[in-house]
Protein backbone atom coordinates (compact mmCIF):
# COMPACT_ATOMS: atom_id res chain seq x y z
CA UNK A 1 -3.32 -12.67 10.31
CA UNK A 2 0.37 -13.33 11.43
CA UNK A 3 1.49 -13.10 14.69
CA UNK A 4 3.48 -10.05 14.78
CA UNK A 5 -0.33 -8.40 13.15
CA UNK A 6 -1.82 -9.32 15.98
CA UNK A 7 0.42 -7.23 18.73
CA UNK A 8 0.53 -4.43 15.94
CA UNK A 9 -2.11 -3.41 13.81
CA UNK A 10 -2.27 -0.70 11.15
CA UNK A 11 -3.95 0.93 9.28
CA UNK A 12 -5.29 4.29 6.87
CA UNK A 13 -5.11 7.90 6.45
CA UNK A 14 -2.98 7.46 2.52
CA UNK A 15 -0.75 7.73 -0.51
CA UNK A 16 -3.60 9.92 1.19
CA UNK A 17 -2.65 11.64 4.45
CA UNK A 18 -4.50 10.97 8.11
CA UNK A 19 -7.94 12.71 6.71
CA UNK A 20 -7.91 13.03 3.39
CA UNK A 21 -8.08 16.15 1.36
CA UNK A 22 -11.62 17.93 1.06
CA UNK A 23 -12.40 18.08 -2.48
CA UNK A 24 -12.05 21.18 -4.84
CA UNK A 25 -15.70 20.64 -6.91
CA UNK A 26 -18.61 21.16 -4.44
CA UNK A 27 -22.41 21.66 -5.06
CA UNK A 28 -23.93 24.51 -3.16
CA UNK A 29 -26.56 23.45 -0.95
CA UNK A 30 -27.85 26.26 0.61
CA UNK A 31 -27.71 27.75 3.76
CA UNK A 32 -23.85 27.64 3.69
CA UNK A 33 -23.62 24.07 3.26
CA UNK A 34 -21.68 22.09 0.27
CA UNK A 35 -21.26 18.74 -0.83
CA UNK A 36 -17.99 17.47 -2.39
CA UNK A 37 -16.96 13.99 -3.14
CA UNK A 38 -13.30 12.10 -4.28
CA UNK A 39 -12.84 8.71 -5.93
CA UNK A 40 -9.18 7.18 -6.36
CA UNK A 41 -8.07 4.08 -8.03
CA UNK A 42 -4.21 3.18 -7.03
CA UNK A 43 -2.53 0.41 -7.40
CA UNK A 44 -1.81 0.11 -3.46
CA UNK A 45 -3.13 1.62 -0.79
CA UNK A 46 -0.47 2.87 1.68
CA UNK A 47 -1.62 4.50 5.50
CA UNK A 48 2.12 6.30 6.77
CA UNK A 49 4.12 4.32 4.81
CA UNK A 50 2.61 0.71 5.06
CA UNK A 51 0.41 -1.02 2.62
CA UNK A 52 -3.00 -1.95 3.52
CA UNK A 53 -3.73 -3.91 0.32
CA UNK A 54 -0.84 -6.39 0.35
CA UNK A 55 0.91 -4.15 -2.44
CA UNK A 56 -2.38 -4.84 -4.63
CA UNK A 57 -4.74 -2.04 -5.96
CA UNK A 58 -7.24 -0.59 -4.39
CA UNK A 59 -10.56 1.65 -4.79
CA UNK A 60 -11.33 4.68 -2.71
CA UNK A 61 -13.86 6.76 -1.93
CA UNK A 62 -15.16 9.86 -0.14
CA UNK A 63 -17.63 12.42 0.92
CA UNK A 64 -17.25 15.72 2.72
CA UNK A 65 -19.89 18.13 3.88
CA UNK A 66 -18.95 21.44 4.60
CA UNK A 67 -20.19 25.03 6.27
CA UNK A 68 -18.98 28.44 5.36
CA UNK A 69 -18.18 28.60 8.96
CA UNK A 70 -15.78 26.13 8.16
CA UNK A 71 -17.10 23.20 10.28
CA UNK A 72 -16.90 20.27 8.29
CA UNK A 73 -17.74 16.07 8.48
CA UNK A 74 -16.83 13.68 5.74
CA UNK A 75 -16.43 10.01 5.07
CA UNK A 76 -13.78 8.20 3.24
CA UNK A 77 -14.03 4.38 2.27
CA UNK A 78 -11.00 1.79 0.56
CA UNK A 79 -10.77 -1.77 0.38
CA UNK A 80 -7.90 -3.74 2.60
CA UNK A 81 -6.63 -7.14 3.06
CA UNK A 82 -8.05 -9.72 5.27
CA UNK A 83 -4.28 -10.66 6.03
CA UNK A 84 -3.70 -7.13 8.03
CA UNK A 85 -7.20 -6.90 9.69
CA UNK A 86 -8.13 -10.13 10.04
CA UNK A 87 -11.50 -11.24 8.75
CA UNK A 88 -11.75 -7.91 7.18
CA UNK A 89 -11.87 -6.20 4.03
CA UNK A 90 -13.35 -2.61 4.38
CA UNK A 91 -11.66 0.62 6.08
CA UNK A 92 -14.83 3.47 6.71
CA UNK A 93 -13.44 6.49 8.19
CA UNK A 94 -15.51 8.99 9.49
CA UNK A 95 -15.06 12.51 10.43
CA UNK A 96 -15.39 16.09 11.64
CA UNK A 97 -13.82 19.19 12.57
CA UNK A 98 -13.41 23.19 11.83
CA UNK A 99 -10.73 24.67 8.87
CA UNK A 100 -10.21 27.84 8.57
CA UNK A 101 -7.86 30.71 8.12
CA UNK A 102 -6.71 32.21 11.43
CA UNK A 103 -5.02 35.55 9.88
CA UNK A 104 -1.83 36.32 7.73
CA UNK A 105 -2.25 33.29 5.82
CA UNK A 106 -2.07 30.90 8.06
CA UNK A 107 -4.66 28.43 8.22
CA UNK A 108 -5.50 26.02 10.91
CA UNK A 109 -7.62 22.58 10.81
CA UNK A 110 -8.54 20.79 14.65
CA UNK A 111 -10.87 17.35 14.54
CA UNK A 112 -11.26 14.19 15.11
CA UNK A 113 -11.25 10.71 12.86
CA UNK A 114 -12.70 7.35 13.60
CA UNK A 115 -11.31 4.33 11.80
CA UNK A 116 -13.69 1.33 11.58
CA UNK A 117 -13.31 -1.98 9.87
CA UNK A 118 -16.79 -3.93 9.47
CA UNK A 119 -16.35 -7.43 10.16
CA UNK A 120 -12.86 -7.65 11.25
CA UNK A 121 -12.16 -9.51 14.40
CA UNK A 122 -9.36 -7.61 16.24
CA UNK A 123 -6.68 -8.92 19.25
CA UNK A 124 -9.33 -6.94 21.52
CA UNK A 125 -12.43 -8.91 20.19
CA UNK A 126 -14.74 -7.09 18.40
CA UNK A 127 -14.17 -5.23 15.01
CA UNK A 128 -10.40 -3.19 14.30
CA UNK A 129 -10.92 0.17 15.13
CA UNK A 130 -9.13 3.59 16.18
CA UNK A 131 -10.01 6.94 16.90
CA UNK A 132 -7.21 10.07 16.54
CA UNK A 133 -7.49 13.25 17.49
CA UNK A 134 -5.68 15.86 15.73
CA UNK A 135 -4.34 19.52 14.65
CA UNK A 136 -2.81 20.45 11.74
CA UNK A 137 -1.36 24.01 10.23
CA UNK A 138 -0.69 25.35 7.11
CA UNK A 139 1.20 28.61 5.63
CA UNK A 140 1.19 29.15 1.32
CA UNK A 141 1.75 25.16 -0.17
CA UNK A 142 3.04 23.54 3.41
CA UNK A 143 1.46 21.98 6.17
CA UNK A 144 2.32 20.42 9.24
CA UNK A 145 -0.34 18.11 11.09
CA UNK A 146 -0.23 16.36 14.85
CA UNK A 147 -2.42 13.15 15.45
CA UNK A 148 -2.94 11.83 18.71
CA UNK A 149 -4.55 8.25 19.94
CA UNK A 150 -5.87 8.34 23.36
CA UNK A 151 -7.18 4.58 23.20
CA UNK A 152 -5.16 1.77 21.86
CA UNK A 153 -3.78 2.09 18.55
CA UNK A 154 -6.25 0.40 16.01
CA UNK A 155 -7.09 -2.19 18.66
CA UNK A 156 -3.66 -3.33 19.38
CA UNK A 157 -3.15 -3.77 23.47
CA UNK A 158 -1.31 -1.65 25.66
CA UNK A 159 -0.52 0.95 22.89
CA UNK A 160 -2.25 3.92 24.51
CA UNK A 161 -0.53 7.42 23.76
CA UNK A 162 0.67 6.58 20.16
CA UNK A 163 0.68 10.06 17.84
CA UNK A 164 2.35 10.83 14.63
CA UNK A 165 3.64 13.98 12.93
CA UNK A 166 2.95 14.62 9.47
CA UNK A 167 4.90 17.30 7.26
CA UNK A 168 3.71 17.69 3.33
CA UNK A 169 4.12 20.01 0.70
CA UNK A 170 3.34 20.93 -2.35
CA UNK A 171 4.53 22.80 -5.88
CA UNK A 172 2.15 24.13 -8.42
CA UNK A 173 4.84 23.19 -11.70
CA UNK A 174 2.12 24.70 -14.05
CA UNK A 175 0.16 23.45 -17.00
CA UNK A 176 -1.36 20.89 -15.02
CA UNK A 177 1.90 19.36 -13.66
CA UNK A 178 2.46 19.01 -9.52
CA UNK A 179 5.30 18.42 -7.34
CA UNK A 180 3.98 16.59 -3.92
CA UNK A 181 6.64 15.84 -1.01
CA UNK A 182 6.02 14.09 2.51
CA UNK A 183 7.60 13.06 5.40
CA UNK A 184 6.39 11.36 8.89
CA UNK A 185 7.09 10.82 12.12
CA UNK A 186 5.44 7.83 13.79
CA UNK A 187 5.79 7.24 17.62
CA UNK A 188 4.63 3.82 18.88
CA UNK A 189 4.04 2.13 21.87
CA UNK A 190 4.73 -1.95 22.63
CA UNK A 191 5.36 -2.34 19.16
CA UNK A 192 7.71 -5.25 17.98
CA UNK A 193 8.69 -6.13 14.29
CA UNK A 194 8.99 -9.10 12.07
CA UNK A 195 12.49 -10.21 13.83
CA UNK A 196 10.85 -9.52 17.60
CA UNK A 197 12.93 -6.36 18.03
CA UNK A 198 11.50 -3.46 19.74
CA UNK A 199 9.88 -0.71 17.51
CA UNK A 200 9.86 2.61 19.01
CA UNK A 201 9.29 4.90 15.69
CA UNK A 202 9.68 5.29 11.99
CA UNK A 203 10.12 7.62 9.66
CA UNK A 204 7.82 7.30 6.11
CA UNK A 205 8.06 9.46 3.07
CA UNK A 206 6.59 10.25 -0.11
CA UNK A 207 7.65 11.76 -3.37
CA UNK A 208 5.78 12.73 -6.37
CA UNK A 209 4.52 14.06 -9.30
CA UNK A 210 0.71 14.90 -10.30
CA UNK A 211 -0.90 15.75 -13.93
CA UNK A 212 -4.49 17.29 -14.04
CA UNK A 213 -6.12 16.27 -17.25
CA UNK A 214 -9.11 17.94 -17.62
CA UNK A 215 -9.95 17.30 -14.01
CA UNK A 216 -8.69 13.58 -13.88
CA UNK A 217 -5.40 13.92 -11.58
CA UNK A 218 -2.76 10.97 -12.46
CA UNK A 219 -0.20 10.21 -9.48
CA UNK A 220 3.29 8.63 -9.78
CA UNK A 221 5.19 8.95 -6.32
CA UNK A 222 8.08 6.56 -4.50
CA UNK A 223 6.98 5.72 -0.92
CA UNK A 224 8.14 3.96 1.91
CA UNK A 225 8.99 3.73 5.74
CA UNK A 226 12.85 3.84 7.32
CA UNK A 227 11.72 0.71 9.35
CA UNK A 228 10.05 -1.46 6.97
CA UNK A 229 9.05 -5.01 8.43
CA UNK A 230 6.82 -3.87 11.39
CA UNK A 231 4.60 -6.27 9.62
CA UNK A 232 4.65 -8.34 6.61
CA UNK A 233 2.38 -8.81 3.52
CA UNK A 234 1.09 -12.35 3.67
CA UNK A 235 3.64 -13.44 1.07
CA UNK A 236 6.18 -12.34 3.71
CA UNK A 237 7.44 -9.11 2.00
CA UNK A 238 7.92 -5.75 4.36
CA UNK A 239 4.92 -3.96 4.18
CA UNK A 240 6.86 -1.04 4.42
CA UNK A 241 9.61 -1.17 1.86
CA UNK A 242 10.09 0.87 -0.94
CA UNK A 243 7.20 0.98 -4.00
CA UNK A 244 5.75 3.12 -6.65
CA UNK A 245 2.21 4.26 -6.39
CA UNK A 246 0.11 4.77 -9.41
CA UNK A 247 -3.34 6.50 -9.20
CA UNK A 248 -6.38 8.30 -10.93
CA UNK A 249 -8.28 10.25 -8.55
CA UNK A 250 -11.13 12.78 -9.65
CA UNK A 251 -13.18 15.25 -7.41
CA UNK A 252 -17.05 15.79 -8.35
């Protein structure tokens, strides 16, 4: 892991957001409870604009469990490179909150989401990990959702407070075609990039289209982050610049 990795790790949430989405397929369980599950192939796995993957592809996936009350836990699982969490090669998120709608279509999702990397050895000792908590909001196809660390930042010292503000949209095009939009707002703490230079915040974005073949969803979007090189892929590329994601997800 390079030197600038170690004051400043990263990590998750995705062309997939900070939890990712609870699938649309579920089997009934009884007593209120369903089971869902997602699986995604991409050719790079980006968490708020950075690459976890070292721009190579990567294989995802995830399990929710949810109540008609609208409580909900759920796991999500993607490979990562050893050069940004050093020693390690596995992201496992885990968690758990309540969705629901609140009244005049608005509808309102509060948890909280554990990071964990198995076998990584972070800056702290011990594995990378990070725990957010976090409130989001939605009205019709937009949302808006807060995240807040009250630790360290995915084991990074002296980064306590960090939080990040994600917007997203998106436009039902019909016969199967979506419009998806995104744009961040990342606030850090004792952060420096690849040049040394103090990194207070960055802006990342998305933009793209979906297709829905017969329950197979293909993904094409541009991503990116304002401030690129907070780190760099081990071939010394900006994690954060500019790329084209390509994926196949499916919900069973």
């Amino acid at each position: 892991m390079k030197k600038t990795l170690l004051a400043v790790p990263f990590a998750l949430a995705s062309c997939l957001a900070a939890v990712p989405a609870l699938a649309a397929d579920a089997t009934d369980l009884g007593a209120g409870f369903s089971l869902s599950g997602n699986a995604t192939i991409t050719n790079d796995y980006r968490f708020r604009g950075y690459s976890q993957t070292d721009f190579r592809p990567a294989a995802q996936l995830g399990l929710d469990l949810t109540h008609s009350s609208g409580f909900y836990l759920g796991n999500w699982n993607s490979n990562v490179a050893n050069s940004v969490f050093a020693d390690g090669n596995l992201e496992m998120d885990f968690y758990g909150g309540w969705k629901g709608d609140v009244g005049n279509g608005f509808g309102l999702d509060v948890g909280v989401l554990h990071y964990y990397y198995p076998g990584s050895t972070s800056p702290k000792g011990g594995n990378y990990n990070n725990t957010d908590l976090y409130i989001g909001g939605s009205y019709a196809n937009y949302s808006l959702k807060y995240s807040y660390t009250p630790g360290d930042f995915f084991s990074a010292p002296n980064s306590k407070g960090t939080w990040y503000l994600d917007a997203s949209a998106t436009f039902d095009l019909g016969d199967g075609w979506g419009l998806l939009g995104h744009l961040g707002y990342q606030k850090l703490k004792n952060a420096v990039d690849t040049d040394g230079d103090t990194l207070g915040h960055y802006v990342d974005y998305k933009l793209g289209v979906t297709k829905d073949v017969k329950g197979w969803v293909f993904g094409l979007a541009a991503v990116g982050a304002t401030k690129d090189n907070w780190y760099a892929t081990k071939n010394g590329h900006p994690a954060g610049r500019l790329g084209l994601l390509a994926s196949i997800q499916r919900t069973f």
